[in-house]
N, C-alpha and C. Protein backbone atom coordinates (compact mmCIF):
# COMPACT_ATOMS: atom_id res chain seq x y z
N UNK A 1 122.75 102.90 69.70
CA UNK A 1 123.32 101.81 70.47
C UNK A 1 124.74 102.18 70.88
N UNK A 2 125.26 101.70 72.13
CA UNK A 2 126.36 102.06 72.64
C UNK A 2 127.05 100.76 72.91
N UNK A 3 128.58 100.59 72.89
CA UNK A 3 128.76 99.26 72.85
C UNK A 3 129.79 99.17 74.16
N UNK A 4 129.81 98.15 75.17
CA UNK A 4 130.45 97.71 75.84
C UNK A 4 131.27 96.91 76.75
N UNK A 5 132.33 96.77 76.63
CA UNK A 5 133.03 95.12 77.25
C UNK A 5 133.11 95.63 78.66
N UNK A 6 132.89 94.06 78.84
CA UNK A 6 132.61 93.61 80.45
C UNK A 6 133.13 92.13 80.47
N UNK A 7 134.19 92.22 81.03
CA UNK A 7 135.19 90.67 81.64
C UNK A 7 135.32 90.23 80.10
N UNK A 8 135.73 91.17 79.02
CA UNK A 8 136.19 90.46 77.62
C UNK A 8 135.11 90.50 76.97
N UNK A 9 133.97 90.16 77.37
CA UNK A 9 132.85 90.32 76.08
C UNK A 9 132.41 91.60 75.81
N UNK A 10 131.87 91.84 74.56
CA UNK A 10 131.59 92.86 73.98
C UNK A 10 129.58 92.65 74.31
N UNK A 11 129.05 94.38 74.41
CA UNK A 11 127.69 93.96 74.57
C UNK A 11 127.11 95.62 74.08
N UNK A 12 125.92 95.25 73.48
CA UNK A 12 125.47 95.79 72.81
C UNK A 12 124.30 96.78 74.22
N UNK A 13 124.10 98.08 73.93
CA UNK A 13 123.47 98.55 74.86
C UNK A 13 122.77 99.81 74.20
N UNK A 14 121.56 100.31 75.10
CA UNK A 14 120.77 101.35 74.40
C UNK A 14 121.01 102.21 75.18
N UNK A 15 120.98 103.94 74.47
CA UNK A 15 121.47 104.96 74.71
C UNK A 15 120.01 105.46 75.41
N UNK A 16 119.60 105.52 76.69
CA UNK A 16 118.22 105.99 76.80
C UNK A 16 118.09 107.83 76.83
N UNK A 17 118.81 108.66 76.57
CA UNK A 17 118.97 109.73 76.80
C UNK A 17 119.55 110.45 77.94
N UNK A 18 119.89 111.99 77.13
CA UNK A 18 120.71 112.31 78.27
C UNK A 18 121.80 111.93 79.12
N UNK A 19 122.24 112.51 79.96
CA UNK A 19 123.09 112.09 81.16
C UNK A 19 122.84 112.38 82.17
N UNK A 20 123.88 111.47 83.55
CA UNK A 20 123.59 112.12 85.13
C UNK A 20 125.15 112.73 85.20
N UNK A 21 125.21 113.71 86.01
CA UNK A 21 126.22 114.00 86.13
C UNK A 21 127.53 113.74 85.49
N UNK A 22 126.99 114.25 84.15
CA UNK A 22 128.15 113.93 82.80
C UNK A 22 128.63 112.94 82.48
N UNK A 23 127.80 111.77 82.84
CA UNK A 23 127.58 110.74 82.05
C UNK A 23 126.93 109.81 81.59
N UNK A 24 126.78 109.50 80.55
CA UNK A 24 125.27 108.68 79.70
C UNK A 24 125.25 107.54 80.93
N UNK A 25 123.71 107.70 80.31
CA UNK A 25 122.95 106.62 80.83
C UNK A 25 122.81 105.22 79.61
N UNK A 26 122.87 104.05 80.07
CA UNK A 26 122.47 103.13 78.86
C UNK A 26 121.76 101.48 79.79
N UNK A 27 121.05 101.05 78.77
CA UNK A 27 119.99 100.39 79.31
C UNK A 27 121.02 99.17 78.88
N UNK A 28 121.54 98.52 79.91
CA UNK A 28 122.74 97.35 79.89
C UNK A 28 121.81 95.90 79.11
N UNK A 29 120.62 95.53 79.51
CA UNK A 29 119.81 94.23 78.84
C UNK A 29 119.59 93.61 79.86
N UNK A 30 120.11 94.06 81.54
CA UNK A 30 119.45 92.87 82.43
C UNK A 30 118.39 93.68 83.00
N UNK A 31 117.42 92.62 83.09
CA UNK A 31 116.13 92.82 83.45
C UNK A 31 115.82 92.37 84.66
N UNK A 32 114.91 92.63 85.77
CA UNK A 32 114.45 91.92 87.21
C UNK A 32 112.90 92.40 87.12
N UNK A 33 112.76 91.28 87.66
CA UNK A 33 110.51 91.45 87.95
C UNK A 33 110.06 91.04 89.21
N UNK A 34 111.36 91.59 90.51
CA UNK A 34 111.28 90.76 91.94
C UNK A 34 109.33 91.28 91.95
N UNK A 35 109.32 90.31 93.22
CA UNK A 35 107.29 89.78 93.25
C UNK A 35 107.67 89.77 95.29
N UNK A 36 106.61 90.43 95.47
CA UNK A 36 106.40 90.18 96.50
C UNK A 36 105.04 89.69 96.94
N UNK A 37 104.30 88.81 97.53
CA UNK A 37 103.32 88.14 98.49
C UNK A 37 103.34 88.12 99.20
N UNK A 38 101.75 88.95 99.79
CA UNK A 38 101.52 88.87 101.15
C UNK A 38 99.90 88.79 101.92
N UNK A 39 99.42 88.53 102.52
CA UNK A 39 98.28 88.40 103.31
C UNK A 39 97.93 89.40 103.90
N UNK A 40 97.15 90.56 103.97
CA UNK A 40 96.89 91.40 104.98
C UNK A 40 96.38 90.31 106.09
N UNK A 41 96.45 91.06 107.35
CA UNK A 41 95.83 90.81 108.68
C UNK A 41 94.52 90.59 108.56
N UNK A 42 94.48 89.18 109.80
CA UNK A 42 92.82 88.65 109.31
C UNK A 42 91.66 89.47 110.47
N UNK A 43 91.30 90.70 109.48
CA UNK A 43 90.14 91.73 110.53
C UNK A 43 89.78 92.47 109.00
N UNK A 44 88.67 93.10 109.47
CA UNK A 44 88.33 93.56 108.56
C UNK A 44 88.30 95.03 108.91
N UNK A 45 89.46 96.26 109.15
CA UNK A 45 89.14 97.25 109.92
C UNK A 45 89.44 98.24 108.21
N UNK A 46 88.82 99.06 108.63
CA UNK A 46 88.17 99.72 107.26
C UNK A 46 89.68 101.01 107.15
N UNK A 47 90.37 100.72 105.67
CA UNK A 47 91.21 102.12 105.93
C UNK A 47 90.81 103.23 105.53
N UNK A 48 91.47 104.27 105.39
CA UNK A 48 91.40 105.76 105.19
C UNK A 48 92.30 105.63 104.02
N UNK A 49 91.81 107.07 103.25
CA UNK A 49 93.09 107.71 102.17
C UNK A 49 94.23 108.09 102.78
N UNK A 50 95.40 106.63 102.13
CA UNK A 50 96.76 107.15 102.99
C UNK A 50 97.33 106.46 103.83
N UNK A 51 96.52 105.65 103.96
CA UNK A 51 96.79 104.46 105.06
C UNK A 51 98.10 103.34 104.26
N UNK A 52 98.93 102.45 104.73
CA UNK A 52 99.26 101.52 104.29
C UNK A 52 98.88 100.31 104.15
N UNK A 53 99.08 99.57 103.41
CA UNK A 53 98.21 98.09 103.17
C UNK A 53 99.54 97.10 103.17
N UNK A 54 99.64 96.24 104.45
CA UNK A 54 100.66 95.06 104.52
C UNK A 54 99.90 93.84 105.38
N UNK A 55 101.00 92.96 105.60
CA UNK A 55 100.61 92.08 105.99
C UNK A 55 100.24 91.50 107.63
N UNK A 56 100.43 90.50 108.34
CA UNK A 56 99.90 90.37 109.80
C UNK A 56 101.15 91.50 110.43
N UNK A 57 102.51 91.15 110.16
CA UNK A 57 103.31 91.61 111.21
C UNK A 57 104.00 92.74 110.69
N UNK A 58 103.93 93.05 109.07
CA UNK A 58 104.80 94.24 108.81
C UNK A 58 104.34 95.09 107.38
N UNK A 59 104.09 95.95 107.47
CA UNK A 59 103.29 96.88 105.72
C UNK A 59 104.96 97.14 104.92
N UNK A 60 105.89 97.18 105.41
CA UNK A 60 107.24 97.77 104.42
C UNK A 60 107.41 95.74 103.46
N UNK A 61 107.83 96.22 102.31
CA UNK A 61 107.74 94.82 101.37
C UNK A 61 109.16 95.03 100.53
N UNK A 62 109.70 93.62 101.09
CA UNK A 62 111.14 93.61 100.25
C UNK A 62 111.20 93.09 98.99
N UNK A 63 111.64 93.98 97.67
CA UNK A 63 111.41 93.28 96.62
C UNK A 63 113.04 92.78 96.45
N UNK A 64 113.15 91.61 96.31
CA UNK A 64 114.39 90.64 96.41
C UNK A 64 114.89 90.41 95.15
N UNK A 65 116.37 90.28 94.82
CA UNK A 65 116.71 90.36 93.33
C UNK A 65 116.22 91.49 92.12
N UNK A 66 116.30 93.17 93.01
CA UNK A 66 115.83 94.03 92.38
C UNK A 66 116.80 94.56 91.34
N UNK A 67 118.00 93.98 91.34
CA UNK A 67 119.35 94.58 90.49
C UNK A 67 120.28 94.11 91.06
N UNK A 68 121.42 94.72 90.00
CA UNK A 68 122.48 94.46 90.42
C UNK A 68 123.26 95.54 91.92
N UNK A 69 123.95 94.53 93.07
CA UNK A 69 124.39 94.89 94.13
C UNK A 69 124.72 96.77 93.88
N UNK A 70 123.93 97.42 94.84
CA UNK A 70 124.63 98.95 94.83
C UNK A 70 124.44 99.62 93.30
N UNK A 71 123.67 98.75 91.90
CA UNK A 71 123.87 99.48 91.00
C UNK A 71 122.27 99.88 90.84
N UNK A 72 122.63 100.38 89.74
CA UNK A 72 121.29 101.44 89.24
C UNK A 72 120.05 100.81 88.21
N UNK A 73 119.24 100.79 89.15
CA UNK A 73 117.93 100.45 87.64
C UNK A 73 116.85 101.30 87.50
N UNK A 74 116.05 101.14 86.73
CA UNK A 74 114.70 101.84 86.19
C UNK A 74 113.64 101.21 86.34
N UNK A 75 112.85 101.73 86.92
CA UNK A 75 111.26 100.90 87.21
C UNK A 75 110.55 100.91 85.87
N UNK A 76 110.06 100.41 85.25
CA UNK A 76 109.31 100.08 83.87
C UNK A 76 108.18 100.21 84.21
N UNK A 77 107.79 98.98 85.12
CA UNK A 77 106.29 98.68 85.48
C UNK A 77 106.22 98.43 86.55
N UNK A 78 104.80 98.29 87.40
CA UNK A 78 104.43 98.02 88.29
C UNK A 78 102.94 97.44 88.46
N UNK A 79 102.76 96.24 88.93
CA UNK A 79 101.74 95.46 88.80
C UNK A 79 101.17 95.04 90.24
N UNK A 80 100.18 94.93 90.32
CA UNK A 80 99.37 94.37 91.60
C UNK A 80 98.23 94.04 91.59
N UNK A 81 98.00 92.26 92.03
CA UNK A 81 96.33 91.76 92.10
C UNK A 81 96.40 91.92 93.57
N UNK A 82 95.05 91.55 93.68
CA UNK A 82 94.28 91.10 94.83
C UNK A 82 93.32 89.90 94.99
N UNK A 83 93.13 89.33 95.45
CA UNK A 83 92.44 88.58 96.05
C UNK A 83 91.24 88.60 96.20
N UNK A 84 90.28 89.24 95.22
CA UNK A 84 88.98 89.66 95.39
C UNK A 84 88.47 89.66 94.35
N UNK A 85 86.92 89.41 94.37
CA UNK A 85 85.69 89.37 93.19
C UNK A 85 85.44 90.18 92.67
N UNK A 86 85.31 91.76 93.57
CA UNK A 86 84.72 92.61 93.22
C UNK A 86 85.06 93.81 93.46
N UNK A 87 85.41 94.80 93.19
CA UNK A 87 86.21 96.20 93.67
C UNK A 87 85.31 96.52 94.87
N UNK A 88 85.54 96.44 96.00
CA UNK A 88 85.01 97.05 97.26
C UNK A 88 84.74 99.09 96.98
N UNK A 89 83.71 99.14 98.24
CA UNK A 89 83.39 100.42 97.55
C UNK A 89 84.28 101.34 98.14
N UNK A 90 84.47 102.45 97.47
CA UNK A 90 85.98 103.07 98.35
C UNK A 90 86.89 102.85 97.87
N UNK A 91 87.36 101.88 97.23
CA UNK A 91 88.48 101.26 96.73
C UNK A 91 88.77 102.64 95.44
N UNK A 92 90.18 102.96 95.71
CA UNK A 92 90.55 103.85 94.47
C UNK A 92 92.21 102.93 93.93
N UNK A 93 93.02 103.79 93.69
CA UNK A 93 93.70 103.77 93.05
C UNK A 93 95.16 103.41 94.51
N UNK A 94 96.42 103.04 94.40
CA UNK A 94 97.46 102.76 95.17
C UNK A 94 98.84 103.72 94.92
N UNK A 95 99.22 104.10 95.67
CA UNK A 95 100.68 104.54 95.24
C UNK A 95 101.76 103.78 96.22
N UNK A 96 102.60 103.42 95.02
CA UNK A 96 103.91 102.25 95.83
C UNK A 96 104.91 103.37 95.88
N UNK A 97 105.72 103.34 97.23
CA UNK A 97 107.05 103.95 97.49
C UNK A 97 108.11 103.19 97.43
N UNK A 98 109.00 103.71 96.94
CA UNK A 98 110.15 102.74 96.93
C UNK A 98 111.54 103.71 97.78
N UNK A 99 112.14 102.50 98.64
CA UNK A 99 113.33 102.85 99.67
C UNK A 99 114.13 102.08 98.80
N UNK A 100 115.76 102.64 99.01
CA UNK A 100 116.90 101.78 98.88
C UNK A 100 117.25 101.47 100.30
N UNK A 101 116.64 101.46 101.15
CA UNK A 101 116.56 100.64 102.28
C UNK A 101 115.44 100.47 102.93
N UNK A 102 115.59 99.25 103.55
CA UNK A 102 114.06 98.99 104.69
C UNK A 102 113.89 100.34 105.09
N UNK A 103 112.62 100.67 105.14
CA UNK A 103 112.22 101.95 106.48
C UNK A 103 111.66 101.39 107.50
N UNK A 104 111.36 101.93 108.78
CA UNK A 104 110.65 102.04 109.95
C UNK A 104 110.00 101.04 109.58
N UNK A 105 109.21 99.90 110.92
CA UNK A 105 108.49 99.24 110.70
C UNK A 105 107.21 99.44 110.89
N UNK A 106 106.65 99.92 109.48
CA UNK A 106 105.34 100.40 109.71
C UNK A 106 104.62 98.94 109.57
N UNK A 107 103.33 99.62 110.31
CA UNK A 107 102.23 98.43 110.10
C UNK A 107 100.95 98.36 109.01
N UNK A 108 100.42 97.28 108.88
CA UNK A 108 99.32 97.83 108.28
C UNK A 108 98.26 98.34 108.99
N UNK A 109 97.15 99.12 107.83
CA UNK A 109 96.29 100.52 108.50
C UNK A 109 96.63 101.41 109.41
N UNK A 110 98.14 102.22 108.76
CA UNK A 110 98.47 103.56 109.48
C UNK A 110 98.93 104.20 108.42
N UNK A 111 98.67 105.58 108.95
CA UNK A 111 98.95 106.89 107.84
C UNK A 111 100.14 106.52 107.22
N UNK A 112 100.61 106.47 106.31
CA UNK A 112 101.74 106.24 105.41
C UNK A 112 102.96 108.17 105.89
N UNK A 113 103.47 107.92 106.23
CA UNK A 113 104.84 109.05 106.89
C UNK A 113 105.90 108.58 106.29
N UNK A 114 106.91 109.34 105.48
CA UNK A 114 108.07 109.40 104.85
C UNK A 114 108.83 110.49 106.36
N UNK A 115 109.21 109.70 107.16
CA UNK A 115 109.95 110.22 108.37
C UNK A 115 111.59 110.71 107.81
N UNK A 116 111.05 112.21 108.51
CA UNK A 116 112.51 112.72 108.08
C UNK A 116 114.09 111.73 108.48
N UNK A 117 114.30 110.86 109.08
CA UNK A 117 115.21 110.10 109.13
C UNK A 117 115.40 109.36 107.82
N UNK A 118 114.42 109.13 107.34
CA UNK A 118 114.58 107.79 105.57
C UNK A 118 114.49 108.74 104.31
N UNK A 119 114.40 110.23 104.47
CA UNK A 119 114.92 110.80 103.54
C UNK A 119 115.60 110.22 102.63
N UNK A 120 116.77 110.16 103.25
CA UNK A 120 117.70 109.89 101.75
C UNK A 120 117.68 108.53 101.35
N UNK A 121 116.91 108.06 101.89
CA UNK A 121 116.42 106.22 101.11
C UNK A 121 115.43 106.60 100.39
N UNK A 122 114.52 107.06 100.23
CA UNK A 122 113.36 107.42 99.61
C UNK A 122 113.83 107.78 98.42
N UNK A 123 112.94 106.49 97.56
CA UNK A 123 113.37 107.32 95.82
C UNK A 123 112.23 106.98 95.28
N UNK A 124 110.91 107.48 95.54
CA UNK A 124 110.01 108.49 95.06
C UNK A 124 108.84 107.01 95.13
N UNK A 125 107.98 107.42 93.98
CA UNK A 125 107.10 106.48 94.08
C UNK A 125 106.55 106.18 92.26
N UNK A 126 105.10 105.60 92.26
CA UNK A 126 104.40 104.68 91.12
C UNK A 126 102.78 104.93 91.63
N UNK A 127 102.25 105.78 90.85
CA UNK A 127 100.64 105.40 91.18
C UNK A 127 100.33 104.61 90.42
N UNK A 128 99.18 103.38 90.48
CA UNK A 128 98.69 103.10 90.37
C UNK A 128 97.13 102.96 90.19
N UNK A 129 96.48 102.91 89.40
CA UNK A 129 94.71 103.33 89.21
C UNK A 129 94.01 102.24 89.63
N UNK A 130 92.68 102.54 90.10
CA UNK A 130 91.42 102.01 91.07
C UNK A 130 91.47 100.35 90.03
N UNK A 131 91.73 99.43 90.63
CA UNK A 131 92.21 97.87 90.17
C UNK A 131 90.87 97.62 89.57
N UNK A 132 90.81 97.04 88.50
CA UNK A 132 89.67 96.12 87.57
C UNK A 132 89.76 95.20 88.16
N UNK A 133 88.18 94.50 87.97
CA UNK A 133 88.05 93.61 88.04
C UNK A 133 87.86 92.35 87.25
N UNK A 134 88.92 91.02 87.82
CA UNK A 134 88.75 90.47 86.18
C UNK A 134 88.34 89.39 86.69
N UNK A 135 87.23 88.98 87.41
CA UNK A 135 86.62 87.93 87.54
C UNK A 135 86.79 87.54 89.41
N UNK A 136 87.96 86.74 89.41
CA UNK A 136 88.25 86.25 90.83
C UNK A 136 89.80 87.04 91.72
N UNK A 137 89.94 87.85 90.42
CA UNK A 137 91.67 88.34 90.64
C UNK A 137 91.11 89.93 90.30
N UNK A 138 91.55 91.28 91.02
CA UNK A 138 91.23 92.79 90.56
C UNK A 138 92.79 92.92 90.20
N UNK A 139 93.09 93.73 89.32
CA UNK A 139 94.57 93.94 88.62
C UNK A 139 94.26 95.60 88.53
N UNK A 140 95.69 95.87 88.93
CA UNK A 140 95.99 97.20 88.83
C UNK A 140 97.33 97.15 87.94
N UNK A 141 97.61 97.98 87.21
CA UNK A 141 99.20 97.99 86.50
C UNK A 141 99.52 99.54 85.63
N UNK A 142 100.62 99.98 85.86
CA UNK A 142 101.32 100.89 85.48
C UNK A 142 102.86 100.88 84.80
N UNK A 143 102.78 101.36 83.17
CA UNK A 143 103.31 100.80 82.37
C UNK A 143 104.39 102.15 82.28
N UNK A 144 105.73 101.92 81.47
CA UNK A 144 106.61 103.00 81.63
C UNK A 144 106.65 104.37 82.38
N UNK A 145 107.00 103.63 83.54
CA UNK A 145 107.28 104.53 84.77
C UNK A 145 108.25 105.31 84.48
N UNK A 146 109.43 105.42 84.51
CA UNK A 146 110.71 105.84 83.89
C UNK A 146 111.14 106.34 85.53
N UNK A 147 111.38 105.97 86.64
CA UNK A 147 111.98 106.20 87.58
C UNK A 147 113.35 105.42 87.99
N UNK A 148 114.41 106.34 88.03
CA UNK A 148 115.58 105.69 88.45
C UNK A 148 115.89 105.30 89.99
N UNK A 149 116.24 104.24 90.29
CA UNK A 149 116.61 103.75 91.63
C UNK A 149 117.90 103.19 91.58
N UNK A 150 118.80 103.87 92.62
CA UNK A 150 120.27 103.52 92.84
C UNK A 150 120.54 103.04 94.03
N UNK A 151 120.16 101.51 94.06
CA UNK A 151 120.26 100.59 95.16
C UNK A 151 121.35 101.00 96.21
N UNK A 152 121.28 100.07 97.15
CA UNK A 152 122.13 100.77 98.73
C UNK A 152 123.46 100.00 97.97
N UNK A 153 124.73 100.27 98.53
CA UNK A 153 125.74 99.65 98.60
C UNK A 153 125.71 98.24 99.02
N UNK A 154 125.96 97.49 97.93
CA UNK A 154 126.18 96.13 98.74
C UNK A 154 124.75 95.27 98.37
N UNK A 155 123.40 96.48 98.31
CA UNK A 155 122.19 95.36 98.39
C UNK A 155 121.62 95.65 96.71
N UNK A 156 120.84 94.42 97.08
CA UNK A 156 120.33 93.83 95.41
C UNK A 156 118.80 93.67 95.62
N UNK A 157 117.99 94.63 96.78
CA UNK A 157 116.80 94.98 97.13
C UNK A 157 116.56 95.81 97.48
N UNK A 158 114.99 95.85 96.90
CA UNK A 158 114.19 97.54 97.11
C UNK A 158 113.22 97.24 97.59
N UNK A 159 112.90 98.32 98.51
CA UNK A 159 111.65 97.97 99.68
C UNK A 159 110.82 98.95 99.38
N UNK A 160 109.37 98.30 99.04
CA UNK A 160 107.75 99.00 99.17
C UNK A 160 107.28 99.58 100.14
N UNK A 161 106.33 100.44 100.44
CA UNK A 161 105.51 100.44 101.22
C UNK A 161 104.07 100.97 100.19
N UNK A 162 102.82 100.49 100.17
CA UNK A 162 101.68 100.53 99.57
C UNK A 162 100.48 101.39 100.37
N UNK A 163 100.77 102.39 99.19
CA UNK A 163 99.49 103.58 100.23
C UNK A 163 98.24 103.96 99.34
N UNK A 164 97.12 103.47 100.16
CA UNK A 164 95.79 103.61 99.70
C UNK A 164 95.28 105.02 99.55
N UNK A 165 94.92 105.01 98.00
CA UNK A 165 94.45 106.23 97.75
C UNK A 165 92.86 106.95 97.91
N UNK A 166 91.97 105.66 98.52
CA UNK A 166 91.04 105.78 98.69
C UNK A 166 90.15 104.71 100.22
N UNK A 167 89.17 105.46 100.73
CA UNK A 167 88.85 104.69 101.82
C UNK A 167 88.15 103.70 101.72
N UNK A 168 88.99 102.33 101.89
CA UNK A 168 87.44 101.17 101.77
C UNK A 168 87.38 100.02 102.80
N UNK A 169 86.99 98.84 103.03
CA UNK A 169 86.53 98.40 104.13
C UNK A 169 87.36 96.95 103.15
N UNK A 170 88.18 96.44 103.40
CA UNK A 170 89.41 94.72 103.48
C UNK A 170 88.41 93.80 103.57
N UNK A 171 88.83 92.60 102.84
CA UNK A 171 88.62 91.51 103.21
C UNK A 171 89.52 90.72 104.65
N UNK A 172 89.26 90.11 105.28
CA UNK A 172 90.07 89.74 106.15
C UNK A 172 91.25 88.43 105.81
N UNK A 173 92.12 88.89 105.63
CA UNK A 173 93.46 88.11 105.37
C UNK A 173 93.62 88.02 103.31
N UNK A 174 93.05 88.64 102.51
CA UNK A 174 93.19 89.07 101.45
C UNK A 174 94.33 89.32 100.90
N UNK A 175 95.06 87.81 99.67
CA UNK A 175 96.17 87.95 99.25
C UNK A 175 96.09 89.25 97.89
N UNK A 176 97.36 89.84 98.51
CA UNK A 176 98.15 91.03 97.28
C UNK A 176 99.70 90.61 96.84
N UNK A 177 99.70 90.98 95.33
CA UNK A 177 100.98 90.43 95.09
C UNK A 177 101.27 91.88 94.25
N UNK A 178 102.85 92.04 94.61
CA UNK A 178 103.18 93.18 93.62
C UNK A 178 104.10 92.65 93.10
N UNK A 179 104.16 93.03 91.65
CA UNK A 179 105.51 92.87 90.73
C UNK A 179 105.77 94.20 90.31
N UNK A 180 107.35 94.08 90.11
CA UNK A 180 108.04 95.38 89.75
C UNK A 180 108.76 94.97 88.91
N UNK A 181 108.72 95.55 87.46
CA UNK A 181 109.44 95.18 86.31
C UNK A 181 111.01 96.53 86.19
N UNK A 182 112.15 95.95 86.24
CA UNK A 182 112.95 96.93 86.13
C UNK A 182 113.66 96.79 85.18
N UNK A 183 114.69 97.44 84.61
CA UNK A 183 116.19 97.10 83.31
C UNK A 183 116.80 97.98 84.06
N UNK A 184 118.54 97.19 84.17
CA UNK A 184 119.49 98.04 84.88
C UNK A 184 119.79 98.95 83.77
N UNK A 185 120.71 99.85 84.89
CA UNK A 185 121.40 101.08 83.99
C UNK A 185 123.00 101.29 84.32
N UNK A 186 123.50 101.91 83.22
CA UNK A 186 125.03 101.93 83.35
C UNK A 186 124.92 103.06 84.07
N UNK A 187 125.88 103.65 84.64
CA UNK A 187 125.87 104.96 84.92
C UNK A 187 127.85 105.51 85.00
């Protein structure tokens, strides 16, 4: 444990290993689980491996209250239902990207492109495995991720984009919700 004052109080903090550029990292105790909801588009057009999965007017997803302004957190987890009975056939597994800024406005059902312009927003991604089914809700979830994200200056959101790892055929207008479990970091 590492100990540290902030505006007079004293606070207790965990040493998660290592350092970045010569200096520890420590897991401060605030936590965020921003949630995003959304509707895909009401058609039923069948995607490809790779494609993105969003909603009527936009596939990039702002997760809101992801940390603290410009500072640094750690993805823990990552969670996502759907809106469905039954795993459609085709249906595999998801990988979420995460920007420290909006990217391009992609749409849904197009090749997922990390365009050399959003380079340096791009801070990596989260697979996710082919979603169970648990009755009326399919759940996908991925547990200690350990990926660091060092929000934009100024913002306290991180933006998705959701790329299908396998080809299957949508329900038309089919709610998805993602949660992203994070703990900030000192740096």
């Amino acid at each position: 444990m590492a100990q540290r004052i902030v505006a007079g109080e004293q606070y207790e903090a965990f040493l998660i290993g290592g350092d970045v550029e010569g200096r520890s990292i420590t897991v401060d105790g605030n936590a965020y689980k921003p949630v995003v909801s959304f509707a895909r588009p009401g058609n039923a057009s069948a995607y490809t491996a790779g494609d993105v999965v969003g909603g009527a007017s936009s596939a990039v997803h702002e997760l809101t209250n992801a940390g603290p302004a410009g500072g640094a957190v750690l993805v823990q987890s990552v969670d996502m239902s759907i809106g469905r009975n039954a795993v459609p056939a085709g249906m595999a597994g998801f990988r979420v990207h995460f920007y420290n800024a909006s990217p391009s406005g992609t749409t849904d059902n197009v090749a997922f492109n990390l365009l050399a312009g959003e380079r340096s927003s791009y801070c990596g991604y989260a697979d996710l495995a082919t979603p169970q089914d648990f009755g009326d809700t399919l759940w996908s979830q991925s547990d200690y991720i350990g990926r660091m994200i060092k929000l934009a200056s100024g913002q306290t959101s991180v933006w998705a984009e959701i790329e299908t790892r396998g080809a299957y055929t949508p329900a038309s207008g089919t709610a998805y919700e993602l949660q992203v479990g994070m703990v900030e970091l000192s740096l």
